[in-house]
Protein backbone atom coordinates (compact mmCIF):
# COMPACT_ATOMS: atom_id res chain seq x y z
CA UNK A 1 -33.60 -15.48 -26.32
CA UNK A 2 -36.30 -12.77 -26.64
CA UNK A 3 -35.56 -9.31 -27.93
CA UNK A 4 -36.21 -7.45 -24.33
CA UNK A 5 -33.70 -10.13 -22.75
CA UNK A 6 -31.18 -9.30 -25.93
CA UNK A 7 -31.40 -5.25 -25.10
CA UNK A 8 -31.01 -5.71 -21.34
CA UNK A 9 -27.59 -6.91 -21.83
CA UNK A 10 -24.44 -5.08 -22.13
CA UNK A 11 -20.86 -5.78 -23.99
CA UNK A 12 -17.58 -5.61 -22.57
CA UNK A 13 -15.09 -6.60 -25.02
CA UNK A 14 -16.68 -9.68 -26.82
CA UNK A 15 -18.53 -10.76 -23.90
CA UNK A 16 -22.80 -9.79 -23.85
CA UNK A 17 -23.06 -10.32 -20.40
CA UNK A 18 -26.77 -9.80 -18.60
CA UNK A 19 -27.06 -7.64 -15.04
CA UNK A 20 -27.92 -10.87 -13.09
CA UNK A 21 -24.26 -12.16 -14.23
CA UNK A 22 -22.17 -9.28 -12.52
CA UNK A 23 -22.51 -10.38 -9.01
CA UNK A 24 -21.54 -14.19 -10.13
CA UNK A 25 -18.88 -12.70 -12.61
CA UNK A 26 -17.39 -10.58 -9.80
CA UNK A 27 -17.41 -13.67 -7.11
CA UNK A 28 -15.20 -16.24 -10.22
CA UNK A 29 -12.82 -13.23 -10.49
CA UNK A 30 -12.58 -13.24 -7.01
CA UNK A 31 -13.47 -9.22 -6.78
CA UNK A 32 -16.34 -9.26 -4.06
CA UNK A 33 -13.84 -7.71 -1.74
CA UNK A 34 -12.64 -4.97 -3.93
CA UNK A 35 -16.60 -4.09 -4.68
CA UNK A 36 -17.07 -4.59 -0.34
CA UNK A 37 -14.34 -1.81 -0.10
CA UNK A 38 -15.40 0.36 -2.76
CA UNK A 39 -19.21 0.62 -1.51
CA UNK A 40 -17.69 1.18 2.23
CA UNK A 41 -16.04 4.18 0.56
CA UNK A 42 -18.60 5.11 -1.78
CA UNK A 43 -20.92 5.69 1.72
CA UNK A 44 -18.70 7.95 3.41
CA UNK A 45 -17.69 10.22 0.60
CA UNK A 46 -21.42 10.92 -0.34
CA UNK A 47 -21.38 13.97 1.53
CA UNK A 48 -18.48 15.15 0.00
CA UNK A 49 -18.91 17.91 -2.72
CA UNK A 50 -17.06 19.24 -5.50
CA UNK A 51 -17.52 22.70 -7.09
CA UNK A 52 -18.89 23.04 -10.69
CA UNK A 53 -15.08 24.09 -11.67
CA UNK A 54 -13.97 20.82 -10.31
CA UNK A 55 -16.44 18.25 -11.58
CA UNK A 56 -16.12 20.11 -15.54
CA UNK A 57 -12.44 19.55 -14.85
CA UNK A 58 -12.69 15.97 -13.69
CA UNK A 59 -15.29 14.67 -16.67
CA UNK A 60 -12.79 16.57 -19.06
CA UNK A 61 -10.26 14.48 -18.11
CA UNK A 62 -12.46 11.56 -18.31
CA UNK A 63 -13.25 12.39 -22.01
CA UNK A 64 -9.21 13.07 -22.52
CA UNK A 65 -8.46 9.58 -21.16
CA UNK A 66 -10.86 7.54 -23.71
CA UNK A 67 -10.37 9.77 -26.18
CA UNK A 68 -13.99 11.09 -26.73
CA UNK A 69 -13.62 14.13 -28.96
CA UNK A 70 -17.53 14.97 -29.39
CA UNK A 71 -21.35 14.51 -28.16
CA UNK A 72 -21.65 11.93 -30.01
CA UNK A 73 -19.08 9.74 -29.01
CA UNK A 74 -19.47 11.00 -25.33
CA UNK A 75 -23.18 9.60 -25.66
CA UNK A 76 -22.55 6.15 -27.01
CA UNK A 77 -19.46 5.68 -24.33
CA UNK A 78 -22.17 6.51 -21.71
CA UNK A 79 -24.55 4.54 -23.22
CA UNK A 80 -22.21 1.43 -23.53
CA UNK A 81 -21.34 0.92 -20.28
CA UNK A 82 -24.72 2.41 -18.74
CA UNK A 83 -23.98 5.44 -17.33
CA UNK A 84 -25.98 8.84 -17.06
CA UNK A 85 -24.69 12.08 -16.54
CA UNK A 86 -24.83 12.10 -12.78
CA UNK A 87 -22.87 8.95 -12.55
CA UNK A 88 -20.37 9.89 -15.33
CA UNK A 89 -19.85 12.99 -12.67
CA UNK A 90 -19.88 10.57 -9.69
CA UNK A 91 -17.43 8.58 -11.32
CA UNK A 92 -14.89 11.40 -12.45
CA UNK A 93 -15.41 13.24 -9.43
CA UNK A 94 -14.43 9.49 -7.12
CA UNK A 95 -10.84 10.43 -6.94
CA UNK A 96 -11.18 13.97 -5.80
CA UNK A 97 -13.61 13.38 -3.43
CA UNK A 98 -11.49 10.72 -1.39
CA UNK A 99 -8.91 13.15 -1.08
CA UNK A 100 -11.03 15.82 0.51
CA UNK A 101 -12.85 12.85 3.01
CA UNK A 102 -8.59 12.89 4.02
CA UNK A 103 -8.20 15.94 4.52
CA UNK A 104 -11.77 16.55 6.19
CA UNK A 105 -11.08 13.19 8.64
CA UNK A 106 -7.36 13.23 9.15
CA UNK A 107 -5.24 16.23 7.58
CA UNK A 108 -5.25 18.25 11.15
CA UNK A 109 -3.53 15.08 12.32
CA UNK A 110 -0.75 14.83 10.41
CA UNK A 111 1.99 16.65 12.06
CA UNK A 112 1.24 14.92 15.55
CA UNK A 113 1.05 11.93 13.68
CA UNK A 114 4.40 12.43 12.24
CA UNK A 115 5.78 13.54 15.09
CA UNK A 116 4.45 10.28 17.09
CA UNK A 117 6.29 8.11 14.20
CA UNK A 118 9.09 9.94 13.46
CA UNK A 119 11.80 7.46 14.67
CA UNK A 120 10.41 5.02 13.26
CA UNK A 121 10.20 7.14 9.69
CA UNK A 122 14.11 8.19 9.96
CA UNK A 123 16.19 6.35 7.64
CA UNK A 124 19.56 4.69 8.23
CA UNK A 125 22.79 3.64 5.82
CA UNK A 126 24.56 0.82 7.23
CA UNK A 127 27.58 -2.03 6.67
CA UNK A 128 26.72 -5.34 7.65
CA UNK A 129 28.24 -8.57 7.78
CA UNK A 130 26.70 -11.73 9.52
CA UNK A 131 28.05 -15.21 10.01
CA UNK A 132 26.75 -18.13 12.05
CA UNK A 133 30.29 -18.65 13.11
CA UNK A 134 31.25 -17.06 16.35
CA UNK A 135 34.70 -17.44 15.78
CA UNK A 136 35.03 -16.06 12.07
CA UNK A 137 32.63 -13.02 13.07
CA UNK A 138 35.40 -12.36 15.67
CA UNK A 139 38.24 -12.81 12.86
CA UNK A 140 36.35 -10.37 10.58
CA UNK A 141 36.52 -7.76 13.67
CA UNK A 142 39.56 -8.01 13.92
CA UNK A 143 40.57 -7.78 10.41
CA UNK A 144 38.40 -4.88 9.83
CA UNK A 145 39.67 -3.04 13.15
CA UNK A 146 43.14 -3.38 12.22
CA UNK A 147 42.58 -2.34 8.62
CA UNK A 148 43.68 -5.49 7.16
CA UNK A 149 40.84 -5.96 4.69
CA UNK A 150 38.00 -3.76 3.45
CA UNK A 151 34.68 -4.33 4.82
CA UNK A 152 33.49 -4.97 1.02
CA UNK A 153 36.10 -8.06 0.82
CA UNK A 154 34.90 -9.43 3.81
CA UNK A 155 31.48 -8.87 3.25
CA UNK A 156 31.38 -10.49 -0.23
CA UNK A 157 33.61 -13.42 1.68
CA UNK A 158 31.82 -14.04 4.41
CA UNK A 159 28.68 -12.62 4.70
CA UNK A 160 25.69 -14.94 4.06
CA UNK A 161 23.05 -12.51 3.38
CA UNK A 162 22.40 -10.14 0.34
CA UNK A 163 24.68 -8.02 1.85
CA UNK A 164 27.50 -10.10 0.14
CA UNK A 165 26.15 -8.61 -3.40
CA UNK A 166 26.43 -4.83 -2.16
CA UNK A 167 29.88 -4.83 -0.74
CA UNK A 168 28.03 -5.12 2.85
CA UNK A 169 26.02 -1.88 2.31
CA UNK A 170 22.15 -1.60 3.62
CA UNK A 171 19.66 1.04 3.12
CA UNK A 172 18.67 3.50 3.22
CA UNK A 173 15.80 1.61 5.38
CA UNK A 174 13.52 3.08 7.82
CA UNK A 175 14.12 1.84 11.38
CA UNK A 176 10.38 1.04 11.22
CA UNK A 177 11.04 -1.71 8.52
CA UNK A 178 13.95 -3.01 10.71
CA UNK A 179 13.99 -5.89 13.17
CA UNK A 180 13.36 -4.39 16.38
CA UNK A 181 16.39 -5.41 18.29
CA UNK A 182 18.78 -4.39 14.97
CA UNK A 183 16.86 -1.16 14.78
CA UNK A 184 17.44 0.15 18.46
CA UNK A 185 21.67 -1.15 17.88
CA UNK A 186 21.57 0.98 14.72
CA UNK A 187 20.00 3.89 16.80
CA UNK A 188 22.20 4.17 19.37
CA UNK A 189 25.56 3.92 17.52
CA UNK A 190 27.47 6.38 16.62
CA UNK A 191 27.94 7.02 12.87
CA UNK A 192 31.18 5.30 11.50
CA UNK A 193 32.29 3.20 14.69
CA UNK A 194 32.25 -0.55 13.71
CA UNK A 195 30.15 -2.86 16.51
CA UNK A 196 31.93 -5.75 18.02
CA UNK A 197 30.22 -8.94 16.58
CA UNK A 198 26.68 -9.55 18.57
CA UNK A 199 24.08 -12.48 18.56
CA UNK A 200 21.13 -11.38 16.64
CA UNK A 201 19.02 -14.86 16.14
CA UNK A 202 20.99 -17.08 15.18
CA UNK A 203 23.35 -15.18 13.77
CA UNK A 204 27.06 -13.51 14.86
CA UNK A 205 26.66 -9.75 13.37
CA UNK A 206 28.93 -7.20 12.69
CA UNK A 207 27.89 -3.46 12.27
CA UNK A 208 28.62 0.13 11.07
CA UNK A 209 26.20 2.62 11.14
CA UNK A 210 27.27 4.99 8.07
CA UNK A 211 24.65 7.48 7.80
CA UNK A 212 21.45 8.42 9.74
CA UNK A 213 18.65 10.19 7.14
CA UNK A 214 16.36 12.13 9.29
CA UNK A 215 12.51 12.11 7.76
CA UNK A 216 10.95 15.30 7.19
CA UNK A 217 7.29 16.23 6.87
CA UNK A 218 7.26 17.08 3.28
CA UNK A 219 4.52 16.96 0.78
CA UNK A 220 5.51 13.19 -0.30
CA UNK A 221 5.09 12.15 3.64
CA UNK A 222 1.82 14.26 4.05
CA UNK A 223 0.48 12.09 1.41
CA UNK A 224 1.75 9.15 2.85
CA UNK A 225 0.57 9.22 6.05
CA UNK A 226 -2.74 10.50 5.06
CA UNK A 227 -3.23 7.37 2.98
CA UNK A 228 -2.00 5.11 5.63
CA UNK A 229 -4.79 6.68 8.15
CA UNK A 230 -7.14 6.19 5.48
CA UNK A 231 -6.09 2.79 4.88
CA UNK A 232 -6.52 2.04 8.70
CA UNK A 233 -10.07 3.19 8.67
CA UNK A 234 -10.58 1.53 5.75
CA UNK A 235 -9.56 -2.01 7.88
CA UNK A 236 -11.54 -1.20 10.35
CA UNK A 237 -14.52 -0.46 8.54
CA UNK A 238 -13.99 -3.98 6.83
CA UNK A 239 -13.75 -5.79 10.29
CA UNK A 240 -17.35 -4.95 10.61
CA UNK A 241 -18.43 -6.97 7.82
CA UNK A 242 -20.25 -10.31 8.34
CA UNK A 243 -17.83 -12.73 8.40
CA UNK A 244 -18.80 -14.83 5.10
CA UNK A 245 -17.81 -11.37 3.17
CA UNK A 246 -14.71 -10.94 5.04
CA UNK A 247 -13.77 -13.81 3.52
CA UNK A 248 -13.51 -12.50 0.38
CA UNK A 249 -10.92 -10.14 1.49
CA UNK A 250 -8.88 -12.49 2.79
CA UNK A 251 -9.44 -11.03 6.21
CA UNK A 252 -11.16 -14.33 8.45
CA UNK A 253 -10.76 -18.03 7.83
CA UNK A 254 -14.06 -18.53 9.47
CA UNK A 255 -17.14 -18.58 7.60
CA UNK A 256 -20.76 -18.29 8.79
CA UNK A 257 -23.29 -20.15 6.63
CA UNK A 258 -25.37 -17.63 4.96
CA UNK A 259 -29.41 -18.10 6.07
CA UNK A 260 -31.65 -18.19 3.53
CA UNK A 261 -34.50 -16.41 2.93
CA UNK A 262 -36.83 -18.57 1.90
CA UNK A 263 -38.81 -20.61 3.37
CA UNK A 264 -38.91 -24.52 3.10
């Protein structure tokens, strides 16, 4: 190996590793679709800016996090993993910047987004029981009805889901992250009234609604539903990959041959 070949490579951990091995390295760790996503993002945040404030800030905390207390030890982290000045910005600055593209794209549609999902946000507390028997689901609703047992008895007795390890008790859940059919029962019952046993798949269920959690736009949902719009037009930027790289991200089964360029 010559001496130019020796200086063009770079060490991570034990491992000297040459720039032509990255892209093979990445594709054996199965990481081409994390670097697809991260250059889709990388393209639409380049117009977004940070103030001088900001980007001292953010490298400061870069330092603070690998523990680099002077120049010199700045200078040889930089220089070990190949970065310049602008890029150690570009890198401390990443987070930031994907927050404002958020805000800029989506943050004056947050409360009609809310709004729009709201039901499907709202949490519920409720006692289950199910049974594939029709005629012990009926038993149970009678027992309960008449007081003859505690729902957590019967529950831990009968019931054949997890239920049986929480005395019956579910939630809180969203409705949204509910089957649809058991989500619109749960929303139109009333709070504490116990539901004569219903077919739900194959199943015989028994319900009790025991508290309904309305969602509220706080700062913990802002951020949530700003990342889930991101996320979203994060998907859909990926669906407009060739095929052979959507691949990678799990995203198609079909793969297109990749042409070569040269020529026979």
């Amino acid at each position: 190996m010559t001496e130019r070949a020796m200086t063009e490579k770079m060490l991570l951990g034990n491992h000297a590793m040459a720039p032509e091995e990255i892209i093979p390295l990445l594709a054996q760790y199965n990481l081409i679709g994390q670097l697809l996503r991260e250059t889709i993002i990388d393209e639409a945040i380049a117009g977004i800016s940070c103030t001088p404030e900001e980007i001292l800030n953010a490298c400061e905390s870069v330092y603070r996090h690998f523990a680099l207390s002077n120049e010199v030890e700045k200078n040889v982290w930089l220089s070990r993993y190949s970065l310049n000045h602008e890029q150690l910005q570009l890198l401390a600055t990443r987070k930031l910047r994907i927050e404002k593209f958020k805000q800029v794209n989506w943050g004056n549609k947050i409360e009609s987004c809310f709004l729009q999902r709201k039901r499907n946000l709202d949490k519920v507390i409720y006692s289950l029981i199910q049974t594939k028997n029709q005629n012990i689901a009926g038993e149970i609703f009678f027992r309960i009805k008449e007081g003859e047992q505690t729902w957590a008895s019967l529950a831990s007795q009968y019931s054949i889901g997890n239920e049986a390890q929480t005395g019956g008790l579910v939630g809180p859940i969203e409705f949204g992250n509910l089957a649809r059919n058991l989500a619109i029962l749960l929303y139109t019952s009333q709070s504490g009234v116990v539901q004569a046993p219903i077919p739900i798949g194959e199943y015989w269920v028994i319900l009790r609604v025991e508290k309904f959690i309305a969602a509220s736009l706080d700062n913990f949902m802002r951020q949530r539903l700003l990342n889930e719009l991101f996320d979203s037009w994060l998907h859909e930027q990926c669906l407009q990959l060739p095929d052979f790289e959507k691949a990678w991200m799990g995203i198609t089964q079909k793969v297109v041959p990749i042409k070569s360029n040269l020529v026979a």
